[in-house]
N, C-alpha and C. Protein backbone atom coordinates (compact mmCIF):
# COMPACT_ATOMS: atom_id res chain seq x y z
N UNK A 1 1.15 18.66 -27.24
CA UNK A 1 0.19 18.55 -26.17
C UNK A 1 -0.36 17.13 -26.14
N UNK A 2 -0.43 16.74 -24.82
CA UNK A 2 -1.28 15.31 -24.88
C UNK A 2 -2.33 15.23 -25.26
N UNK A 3 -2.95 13.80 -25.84
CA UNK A 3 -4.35 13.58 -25.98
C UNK A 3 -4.70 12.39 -24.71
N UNK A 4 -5.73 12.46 -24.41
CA UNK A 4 -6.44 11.56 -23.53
C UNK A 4 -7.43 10.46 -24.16
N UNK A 5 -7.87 9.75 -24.03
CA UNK A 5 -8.43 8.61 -24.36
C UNK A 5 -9.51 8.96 -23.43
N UNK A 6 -10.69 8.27 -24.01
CA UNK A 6 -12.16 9.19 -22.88
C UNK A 6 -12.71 7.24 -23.07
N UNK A 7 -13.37 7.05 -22.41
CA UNK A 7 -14.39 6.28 -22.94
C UNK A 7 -15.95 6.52 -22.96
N UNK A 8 -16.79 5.93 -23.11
CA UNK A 8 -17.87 6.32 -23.42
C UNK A 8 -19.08 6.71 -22.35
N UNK A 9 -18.15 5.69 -21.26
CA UNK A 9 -19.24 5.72 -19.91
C UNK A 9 -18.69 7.47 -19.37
N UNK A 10 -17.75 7.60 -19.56
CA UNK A 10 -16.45 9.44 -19.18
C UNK A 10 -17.60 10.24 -19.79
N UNK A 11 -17.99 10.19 -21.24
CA UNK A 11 -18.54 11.31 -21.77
C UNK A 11 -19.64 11.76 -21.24
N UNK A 12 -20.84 10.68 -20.92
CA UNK A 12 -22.20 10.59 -20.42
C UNK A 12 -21.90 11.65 -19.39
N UNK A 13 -22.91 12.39 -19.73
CA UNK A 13 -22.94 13.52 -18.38
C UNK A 13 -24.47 13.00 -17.52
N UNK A 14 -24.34 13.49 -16.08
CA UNK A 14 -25.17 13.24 -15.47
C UNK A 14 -25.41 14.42 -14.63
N UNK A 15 -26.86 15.11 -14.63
CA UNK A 15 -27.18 15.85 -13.73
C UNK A 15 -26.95 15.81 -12.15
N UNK A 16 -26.55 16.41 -11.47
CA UNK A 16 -26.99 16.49 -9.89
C UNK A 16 -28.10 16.73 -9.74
N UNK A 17 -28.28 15.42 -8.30
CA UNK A 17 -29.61 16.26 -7.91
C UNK A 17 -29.87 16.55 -6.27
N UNK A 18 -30.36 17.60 -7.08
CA UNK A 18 -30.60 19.18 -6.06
C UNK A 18 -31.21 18.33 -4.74
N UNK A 19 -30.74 18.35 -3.89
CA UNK A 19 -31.44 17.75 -1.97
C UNK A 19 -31.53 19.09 -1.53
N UNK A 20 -30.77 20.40 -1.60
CA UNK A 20 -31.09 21.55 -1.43
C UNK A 20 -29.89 22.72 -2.00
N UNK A 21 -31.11 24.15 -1.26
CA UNK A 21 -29.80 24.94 -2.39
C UNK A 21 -30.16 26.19 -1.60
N UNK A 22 -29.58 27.25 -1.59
CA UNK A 22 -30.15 28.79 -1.22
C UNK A 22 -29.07 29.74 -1.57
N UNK A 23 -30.07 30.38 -1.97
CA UNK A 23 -29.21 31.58 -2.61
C UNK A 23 -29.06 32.73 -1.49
N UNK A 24 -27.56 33.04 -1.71
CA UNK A 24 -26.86 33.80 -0.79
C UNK A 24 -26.63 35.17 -0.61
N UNK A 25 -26.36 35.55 -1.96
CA UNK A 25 -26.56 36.53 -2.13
C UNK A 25 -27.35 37.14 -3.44
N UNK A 26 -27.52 37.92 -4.13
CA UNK A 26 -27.76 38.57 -5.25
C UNK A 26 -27.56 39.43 -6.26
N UNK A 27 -26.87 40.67 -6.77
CA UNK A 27 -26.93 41.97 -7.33
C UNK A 27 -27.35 41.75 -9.00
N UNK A 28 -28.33 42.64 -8.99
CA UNK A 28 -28.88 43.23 -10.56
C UNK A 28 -27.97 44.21 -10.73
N UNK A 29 -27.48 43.47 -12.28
CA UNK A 29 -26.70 45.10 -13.32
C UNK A 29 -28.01 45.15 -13.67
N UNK A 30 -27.42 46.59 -14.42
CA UNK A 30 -28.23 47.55 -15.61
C UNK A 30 -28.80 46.83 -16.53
N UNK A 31 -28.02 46.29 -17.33
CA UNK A 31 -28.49 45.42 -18.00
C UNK A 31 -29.64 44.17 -17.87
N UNK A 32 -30.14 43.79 -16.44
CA UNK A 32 -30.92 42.76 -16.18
C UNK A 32 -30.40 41.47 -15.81
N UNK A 33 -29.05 41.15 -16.35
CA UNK A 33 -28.69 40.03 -15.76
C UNK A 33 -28.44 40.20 -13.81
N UNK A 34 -28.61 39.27 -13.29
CA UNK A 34 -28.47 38.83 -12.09
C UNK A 34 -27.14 37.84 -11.46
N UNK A 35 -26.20 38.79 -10.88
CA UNK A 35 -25.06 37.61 -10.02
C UNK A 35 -25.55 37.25 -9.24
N UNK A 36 -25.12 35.93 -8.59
CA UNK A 36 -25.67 34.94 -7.90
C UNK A 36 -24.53 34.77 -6.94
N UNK A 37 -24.67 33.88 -5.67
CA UNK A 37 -23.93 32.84 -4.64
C UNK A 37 -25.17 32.58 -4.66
N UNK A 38 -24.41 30.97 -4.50
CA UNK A 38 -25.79 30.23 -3.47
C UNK A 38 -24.79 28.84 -3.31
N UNK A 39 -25.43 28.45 -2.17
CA UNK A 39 -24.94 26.83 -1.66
C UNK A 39 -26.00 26.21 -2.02
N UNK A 40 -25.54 24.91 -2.78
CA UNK A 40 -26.08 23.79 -3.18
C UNK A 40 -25.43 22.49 -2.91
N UNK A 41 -26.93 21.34 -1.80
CA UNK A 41 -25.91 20.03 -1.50
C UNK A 41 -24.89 20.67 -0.37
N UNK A 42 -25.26 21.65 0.42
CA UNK A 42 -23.60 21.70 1.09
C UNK A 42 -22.45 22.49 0.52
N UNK A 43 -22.56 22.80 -0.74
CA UNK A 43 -21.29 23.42 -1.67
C UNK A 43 -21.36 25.00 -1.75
N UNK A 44 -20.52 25.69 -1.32
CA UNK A 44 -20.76 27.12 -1.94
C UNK A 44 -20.65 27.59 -3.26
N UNK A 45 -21.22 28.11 -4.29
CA UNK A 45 -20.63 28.23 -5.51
C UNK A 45 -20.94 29.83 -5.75
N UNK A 46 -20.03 30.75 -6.30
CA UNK A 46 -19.89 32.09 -6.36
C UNK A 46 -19.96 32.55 -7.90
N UNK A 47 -20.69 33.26 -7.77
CA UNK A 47 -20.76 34.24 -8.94
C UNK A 47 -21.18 33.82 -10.69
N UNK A 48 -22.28 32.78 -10.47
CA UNK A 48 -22.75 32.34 -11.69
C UNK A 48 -23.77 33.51 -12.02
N UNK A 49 -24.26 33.93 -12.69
CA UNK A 49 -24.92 34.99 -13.48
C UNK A 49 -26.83 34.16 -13.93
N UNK A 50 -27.46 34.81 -13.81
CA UNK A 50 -29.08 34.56 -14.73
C UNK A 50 -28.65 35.64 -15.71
N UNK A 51 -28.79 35.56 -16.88
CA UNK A 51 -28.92 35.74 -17.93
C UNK A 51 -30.29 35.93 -18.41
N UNK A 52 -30.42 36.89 -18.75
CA UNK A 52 -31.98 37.46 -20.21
C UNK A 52 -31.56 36.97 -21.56
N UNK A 53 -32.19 35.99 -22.01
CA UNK A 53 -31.86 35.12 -22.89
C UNK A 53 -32.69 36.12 -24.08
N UNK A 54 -32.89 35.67 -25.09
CA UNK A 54 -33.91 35.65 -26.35
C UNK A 54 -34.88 34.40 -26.07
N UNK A 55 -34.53 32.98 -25.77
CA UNK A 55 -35.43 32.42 -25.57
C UNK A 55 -35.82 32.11 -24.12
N UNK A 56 -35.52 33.29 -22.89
CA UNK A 56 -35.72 33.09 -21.57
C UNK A 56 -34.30 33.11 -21.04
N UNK A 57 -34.76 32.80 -19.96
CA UNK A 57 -33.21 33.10 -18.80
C UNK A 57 -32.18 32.05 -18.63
N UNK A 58 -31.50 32.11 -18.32
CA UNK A 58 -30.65 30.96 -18.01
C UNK A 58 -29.69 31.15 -17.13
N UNK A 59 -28.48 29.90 -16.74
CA UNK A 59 -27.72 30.50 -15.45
C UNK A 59 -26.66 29.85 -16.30
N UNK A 60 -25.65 31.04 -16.41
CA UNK A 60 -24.01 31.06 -16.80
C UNK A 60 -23.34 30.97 -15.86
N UNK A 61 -22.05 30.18 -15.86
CA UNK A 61 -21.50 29.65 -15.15
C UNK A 61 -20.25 30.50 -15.19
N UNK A 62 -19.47 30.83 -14.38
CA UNK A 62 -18.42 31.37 -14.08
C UNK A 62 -17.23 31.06 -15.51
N UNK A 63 -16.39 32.08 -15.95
CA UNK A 63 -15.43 31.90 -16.57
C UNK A 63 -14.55 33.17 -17.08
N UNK A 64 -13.75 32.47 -17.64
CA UNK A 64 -12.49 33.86 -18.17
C UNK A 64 -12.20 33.30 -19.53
N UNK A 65 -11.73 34.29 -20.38
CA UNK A 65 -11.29 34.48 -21.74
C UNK A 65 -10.17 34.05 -21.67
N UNK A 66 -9.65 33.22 -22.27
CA UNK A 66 -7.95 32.80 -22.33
C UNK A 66 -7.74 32.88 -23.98
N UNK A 67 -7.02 34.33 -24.44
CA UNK A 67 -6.80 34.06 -26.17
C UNK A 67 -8.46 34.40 -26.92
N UNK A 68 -9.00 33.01 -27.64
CA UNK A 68 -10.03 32.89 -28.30
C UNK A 68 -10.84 32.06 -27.50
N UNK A 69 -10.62 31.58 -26.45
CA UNK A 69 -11.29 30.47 -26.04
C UNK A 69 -12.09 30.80 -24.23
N UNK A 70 -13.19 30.45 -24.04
CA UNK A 70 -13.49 30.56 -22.78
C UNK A 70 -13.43 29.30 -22.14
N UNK A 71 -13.08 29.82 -20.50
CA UNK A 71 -12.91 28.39 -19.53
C UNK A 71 -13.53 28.32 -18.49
N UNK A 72 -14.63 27.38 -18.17
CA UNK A 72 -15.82 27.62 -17.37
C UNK A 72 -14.58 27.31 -15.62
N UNK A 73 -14.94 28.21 -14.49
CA UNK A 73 -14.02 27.69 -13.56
C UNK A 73 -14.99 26.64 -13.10
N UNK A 74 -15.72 26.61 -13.31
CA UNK A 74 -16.75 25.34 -12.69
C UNK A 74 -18.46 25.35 -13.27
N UNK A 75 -18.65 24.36 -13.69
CA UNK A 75 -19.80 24.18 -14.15
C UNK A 75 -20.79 22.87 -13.75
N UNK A 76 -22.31 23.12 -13.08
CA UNK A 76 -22.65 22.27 -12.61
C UNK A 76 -23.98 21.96 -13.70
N UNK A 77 -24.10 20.75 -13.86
CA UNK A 77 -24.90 20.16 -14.81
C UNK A 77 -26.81 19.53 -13.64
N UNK A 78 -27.31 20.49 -14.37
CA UNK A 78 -28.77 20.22 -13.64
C UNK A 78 -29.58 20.19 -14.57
N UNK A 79 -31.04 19.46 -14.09
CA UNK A 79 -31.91 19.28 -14.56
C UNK A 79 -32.72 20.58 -14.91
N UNK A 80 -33.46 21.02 -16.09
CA UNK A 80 -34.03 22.36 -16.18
C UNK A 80 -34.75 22.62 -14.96
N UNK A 81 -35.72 21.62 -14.84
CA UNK A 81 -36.64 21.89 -13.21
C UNK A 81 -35.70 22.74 -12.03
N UNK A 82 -34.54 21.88 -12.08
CA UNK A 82 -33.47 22.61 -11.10
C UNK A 82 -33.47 24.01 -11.69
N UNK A 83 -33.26 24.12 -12.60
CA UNK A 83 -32.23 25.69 -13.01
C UNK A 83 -33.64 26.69 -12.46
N UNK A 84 -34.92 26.04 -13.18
CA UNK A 84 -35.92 26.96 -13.35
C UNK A 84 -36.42 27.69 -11.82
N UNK A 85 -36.21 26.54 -10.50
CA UNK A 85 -36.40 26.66 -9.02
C UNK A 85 -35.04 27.74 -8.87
N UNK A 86 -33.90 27.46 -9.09
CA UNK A 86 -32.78 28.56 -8.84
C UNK A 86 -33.29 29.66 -9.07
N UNK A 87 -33.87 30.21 -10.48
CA UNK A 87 -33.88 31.11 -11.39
C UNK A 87 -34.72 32.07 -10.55
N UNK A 88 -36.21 31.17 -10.23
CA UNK A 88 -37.09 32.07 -9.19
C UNK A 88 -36.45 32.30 -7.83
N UNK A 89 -35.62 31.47 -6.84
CA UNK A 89 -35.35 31.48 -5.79
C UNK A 89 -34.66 32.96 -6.15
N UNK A 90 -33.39 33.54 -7.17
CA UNK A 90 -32.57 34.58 -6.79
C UNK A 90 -33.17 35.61 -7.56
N UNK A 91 -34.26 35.56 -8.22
CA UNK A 91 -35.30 36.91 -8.43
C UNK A 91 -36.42 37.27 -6.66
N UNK A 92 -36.93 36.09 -6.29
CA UNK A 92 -37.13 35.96 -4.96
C UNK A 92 -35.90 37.13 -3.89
N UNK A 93 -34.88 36.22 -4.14
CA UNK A 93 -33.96 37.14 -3.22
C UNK A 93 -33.65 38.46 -3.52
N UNK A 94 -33.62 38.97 -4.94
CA UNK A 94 -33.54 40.31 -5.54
C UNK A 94 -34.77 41.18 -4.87
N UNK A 95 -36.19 40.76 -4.72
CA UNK A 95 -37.15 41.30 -4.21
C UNK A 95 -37.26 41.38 -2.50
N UNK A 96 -35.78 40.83 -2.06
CA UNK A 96 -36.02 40.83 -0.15
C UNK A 96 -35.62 42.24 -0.06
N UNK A 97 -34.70 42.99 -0.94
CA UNK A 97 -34.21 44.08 -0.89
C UNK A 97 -34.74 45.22 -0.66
């Protein structure tokens, strides 16, 4: 298998930032976690999850099991402020119901 050469400016991750976002749809499992759509920036993105953490909620990003290993199909890197405005916006939308 190949290796790639990264450099250092490659690794630096950088948040997006949010100009807007709305959540599209919603459904609560049993369990408490929450599926999501929502467009952000213009983008549609499907089926990231809020999560009931131990230390609070969070938003999981889409993926599948390959073997031992998981593979995010897309993952967007935000600022907590961001996640925390998502987090209420699709409990918000859970309560239009």
């Amino acid at each position: 298998m190949a290796t790639r050469s990264r450099s250092k400016k490659a690794e630096e991750k950088k948040n997006i930032k949010v100009e807007s976002f709305e959540i599209r749809r919603a459904y609560e499992f049993k369990n408490g976690n929450v599926s999501f759509d929502m467009e952000l920036n213009g983008i549609k993105f499907y089926s990231a999850t809020v999560v009931k953490g131990k230390n609070g909620d969070f938003i999981s990003w889409p993926q599948r099991k390959v073997e031992e290993d998981y593979f995010s199909y897309y993952w967007i890197p935000l600022d907590q402020e961001d996640i925390d405005k998502i987090i209420d916006a699709v409990y918000d939308k859970l309560d239009e119901k």
